[in-house]
N, C-alpha and C. Protein backbone atom coordinates (compact mmCIF):
# COMPACT_ATOMS: atom_id res chain seq x y z
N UNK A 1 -9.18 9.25 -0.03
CA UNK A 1 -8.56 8.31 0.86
C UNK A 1 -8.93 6.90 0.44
N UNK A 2 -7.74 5.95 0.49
CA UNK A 2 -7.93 4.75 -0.06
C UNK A 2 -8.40 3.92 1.55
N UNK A 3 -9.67 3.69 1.72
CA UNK A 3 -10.07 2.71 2.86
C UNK A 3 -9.18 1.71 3.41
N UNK A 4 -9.02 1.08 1.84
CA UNK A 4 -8.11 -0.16 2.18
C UNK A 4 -6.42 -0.50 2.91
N UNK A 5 -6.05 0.84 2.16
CA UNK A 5 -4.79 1.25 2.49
C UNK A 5 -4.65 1.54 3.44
N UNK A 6 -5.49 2.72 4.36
CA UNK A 6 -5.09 3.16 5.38
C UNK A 6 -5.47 1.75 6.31
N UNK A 7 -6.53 0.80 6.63
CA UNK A 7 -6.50 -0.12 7.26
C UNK A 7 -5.56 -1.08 7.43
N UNK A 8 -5.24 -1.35 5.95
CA UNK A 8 -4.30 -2.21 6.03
C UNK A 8 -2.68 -1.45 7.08
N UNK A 9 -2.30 -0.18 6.35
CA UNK A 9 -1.60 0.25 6.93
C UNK A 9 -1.27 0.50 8.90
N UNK A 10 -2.92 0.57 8.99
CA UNK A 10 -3.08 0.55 10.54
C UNK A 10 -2.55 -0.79 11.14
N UNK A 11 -2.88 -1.77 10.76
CA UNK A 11 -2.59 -2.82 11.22
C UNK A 11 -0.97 -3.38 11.18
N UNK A 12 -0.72 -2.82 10.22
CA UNK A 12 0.79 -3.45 10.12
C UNK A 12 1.59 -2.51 11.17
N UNK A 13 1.63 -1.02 11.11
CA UNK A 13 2.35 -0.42 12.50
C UNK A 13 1.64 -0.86 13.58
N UNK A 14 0.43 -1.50 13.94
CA UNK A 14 0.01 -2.39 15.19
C UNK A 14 0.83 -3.66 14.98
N UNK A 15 0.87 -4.47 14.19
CA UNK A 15 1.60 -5.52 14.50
C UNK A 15 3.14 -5.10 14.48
N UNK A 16 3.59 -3.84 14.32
CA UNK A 16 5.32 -4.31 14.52
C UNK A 16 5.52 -3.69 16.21
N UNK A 17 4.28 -2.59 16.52
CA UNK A 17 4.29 -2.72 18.02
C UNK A 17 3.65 -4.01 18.95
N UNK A 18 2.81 -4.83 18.31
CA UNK A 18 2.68 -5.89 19.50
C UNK A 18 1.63 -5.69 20.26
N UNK A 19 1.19 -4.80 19.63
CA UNK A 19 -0.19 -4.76 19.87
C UNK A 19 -1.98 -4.60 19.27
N UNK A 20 -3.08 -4.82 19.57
CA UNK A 20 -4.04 -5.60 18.59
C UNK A 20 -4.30 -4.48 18.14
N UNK A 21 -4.89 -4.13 16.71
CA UNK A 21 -5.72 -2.72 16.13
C UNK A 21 -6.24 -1.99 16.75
N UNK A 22 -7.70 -2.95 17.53
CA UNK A 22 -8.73 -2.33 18.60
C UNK A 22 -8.38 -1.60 19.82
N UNK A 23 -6.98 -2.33 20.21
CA UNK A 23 -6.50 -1.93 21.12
C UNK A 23 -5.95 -0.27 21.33
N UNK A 24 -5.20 0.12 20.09
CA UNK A 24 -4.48 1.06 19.60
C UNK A 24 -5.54 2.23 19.40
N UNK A 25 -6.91 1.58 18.75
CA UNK A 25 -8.08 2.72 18.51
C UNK A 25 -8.52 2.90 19.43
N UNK A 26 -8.30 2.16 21.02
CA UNK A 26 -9.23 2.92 22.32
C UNK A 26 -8.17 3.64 22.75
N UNK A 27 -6.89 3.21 22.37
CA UNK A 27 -5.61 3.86 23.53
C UNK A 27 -5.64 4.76 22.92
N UNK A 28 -5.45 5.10 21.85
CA UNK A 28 -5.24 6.32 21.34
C UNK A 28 -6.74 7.74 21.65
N UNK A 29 -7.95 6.69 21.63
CA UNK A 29 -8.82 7.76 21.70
C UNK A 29 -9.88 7.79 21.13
N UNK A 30 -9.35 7.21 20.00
CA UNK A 30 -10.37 7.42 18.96
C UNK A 30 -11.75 6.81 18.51
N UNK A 31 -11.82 5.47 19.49
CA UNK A 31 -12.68 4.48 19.85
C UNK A 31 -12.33 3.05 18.79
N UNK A 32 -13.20 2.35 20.11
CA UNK A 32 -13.00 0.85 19.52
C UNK A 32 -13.72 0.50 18.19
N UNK A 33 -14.56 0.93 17.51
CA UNK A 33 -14.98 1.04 16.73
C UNK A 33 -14.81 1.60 14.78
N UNK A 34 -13.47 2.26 15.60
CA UNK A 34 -12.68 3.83 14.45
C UNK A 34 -12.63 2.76 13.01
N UNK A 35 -11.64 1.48 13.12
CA UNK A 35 -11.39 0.71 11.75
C UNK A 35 -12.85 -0.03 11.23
N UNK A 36 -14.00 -0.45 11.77
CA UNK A 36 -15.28 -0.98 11.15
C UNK A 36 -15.42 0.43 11.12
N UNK A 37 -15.69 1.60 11.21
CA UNK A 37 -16.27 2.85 10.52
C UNK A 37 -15.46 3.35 8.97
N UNK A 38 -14.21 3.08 9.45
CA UNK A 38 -13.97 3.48 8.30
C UNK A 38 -14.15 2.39 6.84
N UNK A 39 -14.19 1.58 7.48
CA UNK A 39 -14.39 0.30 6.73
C UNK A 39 -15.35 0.35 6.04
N UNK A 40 -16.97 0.88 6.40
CA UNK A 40 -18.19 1.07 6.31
C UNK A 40 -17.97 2.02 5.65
N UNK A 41 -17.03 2.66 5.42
CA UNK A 41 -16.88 4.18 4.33
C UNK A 41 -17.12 5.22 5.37
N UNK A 42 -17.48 5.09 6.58
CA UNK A 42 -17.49 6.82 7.26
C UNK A 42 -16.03 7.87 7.62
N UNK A 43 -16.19 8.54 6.95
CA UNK A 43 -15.00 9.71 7.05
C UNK A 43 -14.52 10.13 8.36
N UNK A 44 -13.84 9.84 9.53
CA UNK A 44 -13.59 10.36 10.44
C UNK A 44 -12.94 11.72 10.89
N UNK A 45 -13.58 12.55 11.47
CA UNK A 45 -12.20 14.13 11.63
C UNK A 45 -10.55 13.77 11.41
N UNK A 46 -10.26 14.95 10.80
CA UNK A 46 -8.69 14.65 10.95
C UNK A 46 -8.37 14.70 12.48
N UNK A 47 -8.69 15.00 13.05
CA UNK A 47 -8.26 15.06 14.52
C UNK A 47 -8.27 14.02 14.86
N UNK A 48 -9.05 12.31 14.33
CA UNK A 48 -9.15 11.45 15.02
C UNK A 48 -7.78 10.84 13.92
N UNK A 49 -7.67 11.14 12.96
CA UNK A 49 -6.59 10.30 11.96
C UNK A 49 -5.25 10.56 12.85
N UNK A 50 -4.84 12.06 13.02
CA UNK A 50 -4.17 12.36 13.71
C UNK A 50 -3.86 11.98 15.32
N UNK A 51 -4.56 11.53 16.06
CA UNK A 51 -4.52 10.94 17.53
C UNK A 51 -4.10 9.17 17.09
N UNK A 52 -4.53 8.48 15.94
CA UNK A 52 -4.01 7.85 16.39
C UNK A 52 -2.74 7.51 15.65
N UNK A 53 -2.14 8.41 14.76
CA UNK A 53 -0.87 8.42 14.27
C UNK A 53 0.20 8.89 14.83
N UNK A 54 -0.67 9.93 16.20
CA UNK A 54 0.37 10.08 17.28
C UNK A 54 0.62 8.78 17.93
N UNK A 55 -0.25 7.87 18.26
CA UNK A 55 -0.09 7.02 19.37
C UNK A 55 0.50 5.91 18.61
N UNK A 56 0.55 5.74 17.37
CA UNK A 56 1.35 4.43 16.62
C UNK A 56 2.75 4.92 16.23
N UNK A 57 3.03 6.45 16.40
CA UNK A 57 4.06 7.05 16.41
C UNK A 57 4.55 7.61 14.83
N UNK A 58 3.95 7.41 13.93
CA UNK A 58 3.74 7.69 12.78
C UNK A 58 3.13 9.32 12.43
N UNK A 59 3.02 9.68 11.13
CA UNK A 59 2.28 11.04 10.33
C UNK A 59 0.81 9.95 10.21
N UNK A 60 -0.30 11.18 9.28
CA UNK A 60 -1.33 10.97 8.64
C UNK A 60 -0.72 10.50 7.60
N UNK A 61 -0.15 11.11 7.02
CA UNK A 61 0.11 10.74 5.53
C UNK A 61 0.91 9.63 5.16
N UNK A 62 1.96 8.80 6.71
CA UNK A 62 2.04 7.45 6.46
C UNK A 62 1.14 6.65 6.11
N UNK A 63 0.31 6.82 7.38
CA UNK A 63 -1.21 6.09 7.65
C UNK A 63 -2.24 5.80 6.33
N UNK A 64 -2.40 7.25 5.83
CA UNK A 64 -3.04 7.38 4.82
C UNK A 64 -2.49 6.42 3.24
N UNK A 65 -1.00 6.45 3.34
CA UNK A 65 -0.68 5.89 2.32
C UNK A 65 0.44 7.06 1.07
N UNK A 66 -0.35 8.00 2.01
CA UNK A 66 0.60 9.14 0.92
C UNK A 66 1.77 9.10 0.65
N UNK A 67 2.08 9.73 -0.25
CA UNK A 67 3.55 9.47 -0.69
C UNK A 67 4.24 10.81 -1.24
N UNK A 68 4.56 11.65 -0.10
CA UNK A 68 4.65 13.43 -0.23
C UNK A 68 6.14 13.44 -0.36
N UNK A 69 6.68 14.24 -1.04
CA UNK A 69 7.86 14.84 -1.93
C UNK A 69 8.88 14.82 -0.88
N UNK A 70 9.74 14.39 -1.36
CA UNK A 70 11.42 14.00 -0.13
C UNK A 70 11.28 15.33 0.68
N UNK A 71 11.22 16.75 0.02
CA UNK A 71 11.70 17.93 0.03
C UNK A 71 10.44 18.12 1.32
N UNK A 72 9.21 17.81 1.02
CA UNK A 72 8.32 18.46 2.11
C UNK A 72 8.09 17.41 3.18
N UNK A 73 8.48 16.05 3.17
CA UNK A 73 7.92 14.98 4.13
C UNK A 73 9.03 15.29 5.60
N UNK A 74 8.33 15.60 6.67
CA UNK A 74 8.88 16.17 8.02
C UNK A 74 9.65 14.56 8.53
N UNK A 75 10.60 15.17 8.44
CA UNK A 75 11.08 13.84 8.94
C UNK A 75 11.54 13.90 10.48
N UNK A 76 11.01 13.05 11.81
CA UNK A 76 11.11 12.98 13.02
C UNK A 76 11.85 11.47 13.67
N UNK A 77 12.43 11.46 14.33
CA UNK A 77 13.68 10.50 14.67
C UNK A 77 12.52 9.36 15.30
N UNK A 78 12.86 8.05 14.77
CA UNK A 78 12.16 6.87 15.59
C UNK A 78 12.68 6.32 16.88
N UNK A 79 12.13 6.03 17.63
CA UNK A 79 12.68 5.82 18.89
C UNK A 79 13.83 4.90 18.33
N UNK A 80 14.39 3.92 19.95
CA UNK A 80 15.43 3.57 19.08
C UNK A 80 14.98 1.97 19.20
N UNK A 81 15.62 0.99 17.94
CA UNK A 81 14.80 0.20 17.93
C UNK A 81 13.94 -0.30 16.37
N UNK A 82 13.47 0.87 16.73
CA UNK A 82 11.83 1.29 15.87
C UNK A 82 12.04 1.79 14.31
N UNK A 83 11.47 1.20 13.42
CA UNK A 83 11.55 2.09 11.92
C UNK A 83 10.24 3.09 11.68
N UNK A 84 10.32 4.25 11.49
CA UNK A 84 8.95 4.71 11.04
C UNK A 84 9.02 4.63 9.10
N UNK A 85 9.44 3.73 8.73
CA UNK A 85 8.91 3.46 6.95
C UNK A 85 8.19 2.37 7.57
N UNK A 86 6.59 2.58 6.99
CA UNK A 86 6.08 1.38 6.78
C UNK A 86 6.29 0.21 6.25
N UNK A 87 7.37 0.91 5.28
CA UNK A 87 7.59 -1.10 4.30
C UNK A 87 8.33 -1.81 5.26
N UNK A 88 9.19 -1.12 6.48
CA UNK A 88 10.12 -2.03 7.39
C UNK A 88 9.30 -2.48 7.96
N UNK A 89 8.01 -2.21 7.97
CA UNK A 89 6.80 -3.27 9.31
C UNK A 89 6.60 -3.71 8.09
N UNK A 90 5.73 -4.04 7.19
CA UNK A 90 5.34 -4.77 6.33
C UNK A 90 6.21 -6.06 5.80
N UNK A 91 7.65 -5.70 5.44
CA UNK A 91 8.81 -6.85 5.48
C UNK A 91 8.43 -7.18 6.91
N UNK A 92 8.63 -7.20 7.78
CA UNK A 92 8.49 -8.18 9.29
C UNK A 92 7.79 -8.58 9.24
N UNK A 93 6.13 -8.09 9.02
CA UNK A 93 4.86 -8.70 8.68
C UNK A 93 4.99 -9.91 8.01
N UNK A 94 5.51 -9.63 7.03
CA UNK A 94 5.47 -10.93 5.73
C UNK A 94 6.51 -11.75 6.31
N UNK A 95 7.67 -11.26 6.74
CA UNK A 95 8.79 -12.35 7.50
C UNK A 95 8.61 -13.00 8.24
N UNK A 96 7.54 -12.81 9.31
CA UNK A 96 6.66 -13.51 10.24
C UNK A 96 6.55 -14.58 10.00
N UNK A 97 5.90 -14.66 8.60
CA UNK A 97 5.02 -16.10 8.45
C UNK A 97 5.69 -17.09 7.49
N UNK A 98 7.05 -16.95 7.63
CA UNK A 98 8.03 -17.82 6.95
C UNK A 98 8.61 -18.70 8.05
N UNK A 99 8.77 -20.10 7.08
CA UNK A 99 9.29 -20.98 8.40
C UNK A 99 10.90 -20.42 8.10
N UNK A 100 11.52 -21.21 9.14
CA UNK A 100 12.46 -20.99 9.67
C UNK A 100 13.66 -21.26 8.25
N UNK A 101 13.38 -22.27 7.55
CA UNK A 101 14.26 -22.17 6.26
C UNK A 101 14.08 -21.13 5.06
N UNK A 102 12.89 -20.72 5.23
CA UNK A 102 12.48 -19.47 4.83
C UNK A 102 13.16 -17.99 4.86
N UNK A 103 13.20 -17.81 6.07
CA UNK A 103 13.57 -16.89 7.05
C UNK A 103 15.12 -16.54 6.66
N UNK A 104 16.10 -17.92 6.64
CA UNK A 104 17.15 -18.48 6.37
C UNK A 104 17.73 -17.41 4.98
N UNK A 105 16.98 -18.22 4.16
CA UNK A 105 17.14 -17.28 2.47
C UNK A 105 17.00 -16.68 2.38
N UNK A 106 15.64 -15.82 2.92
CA UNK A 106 15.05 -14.17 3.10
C UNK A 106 16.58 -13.40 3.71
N UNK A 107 17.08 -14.07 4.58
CA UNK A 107 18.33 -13.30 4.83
C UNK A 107 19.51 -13.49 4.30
N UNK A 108 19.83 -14.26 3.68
CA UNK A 108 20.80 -14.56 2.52
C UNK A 108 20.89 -13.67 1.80
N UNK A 109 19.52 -13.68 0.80
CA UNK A 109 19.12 -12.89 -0.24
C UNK A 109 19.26 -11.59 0.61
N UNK A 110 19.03 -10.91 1.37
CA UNK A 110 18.64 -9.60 2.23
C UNK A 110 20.30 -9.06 2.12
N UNK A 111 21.16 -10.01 2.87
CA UNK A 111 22.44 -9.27 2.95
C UNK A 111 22.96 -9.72 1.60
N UNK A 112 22.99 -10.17 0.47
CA UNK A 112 23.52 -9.92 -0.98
C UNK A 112 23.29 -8.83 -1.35
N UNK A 113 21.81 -8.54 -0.87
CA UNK A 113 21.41 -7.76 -1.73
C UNK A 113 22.10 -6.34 -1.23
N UNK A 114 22.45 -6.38 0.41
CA UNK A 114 23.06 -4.87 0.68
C UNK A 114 24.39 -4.99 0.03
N UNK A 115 24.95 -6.21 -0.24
CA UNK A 115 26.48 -5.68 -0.28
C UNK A 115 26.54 -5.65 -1.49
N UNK A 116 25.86 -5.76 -2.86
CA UNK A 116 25.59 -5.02 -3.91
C UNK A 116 25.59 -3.84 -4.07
N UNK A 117 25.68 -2.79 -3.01
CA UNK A 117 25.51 -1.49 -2.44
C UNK A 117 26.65 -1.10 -2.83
């Protein structure tokens, strides 16, 4: 397990729900503490990886970073609204912090790029 990845990953499905990391690791269960442990390198049960990938609405193996075969990855409907690919929170993430002329081109470029399709 890549530490970095899965943290980083935690945080970005917390920020496209709107809500803080810490927050997500008590709601879910797993304690306020779960991301400085793993951080520190301690291995947590899958049972705790799993509680809180239920509660961010995601798999482990998003979370984790994995990247499992079209053929075996379970695919479950996102609410509506909602993307479960991480790169669609990660683009918002990064879209965030563009000013507004920014934002502008990012979507320029965004719909060229679909109707290249």
């Amino acid at each position: 397990m890549d530490k970095d990845i899965f943290v980083q990953n935690v945080k970005i499905f917390c920020k496209s729900k709107g809500i803080p990391p810490t927050v997500a690791c008590q709601e879910s269960g797993v304690g306020g503490s779960f991301l400085s442990d793993v951080k520190r390198g301690r291995t947590p049960s899958v049972e705790k990886f799993q509680m809180l990938a239920q509660y961010l609405g995601t798999t482990t193996s998003e979370l984790l970073g994995e990247q499992p075969d079209a053929e075996k990855k379970e695919l479950t409907p996102a609410k509506e609204g909602e993307s479960r690919d991480p790169l669609d929170a990660r683009i918002m993430n990064l879209a965030s912090s563009l000013s507004p002329a920014q934002k502008k081109a990012l979507i320029e470029k965004m719909e060229f790029l679909i109707s290249m399709q």
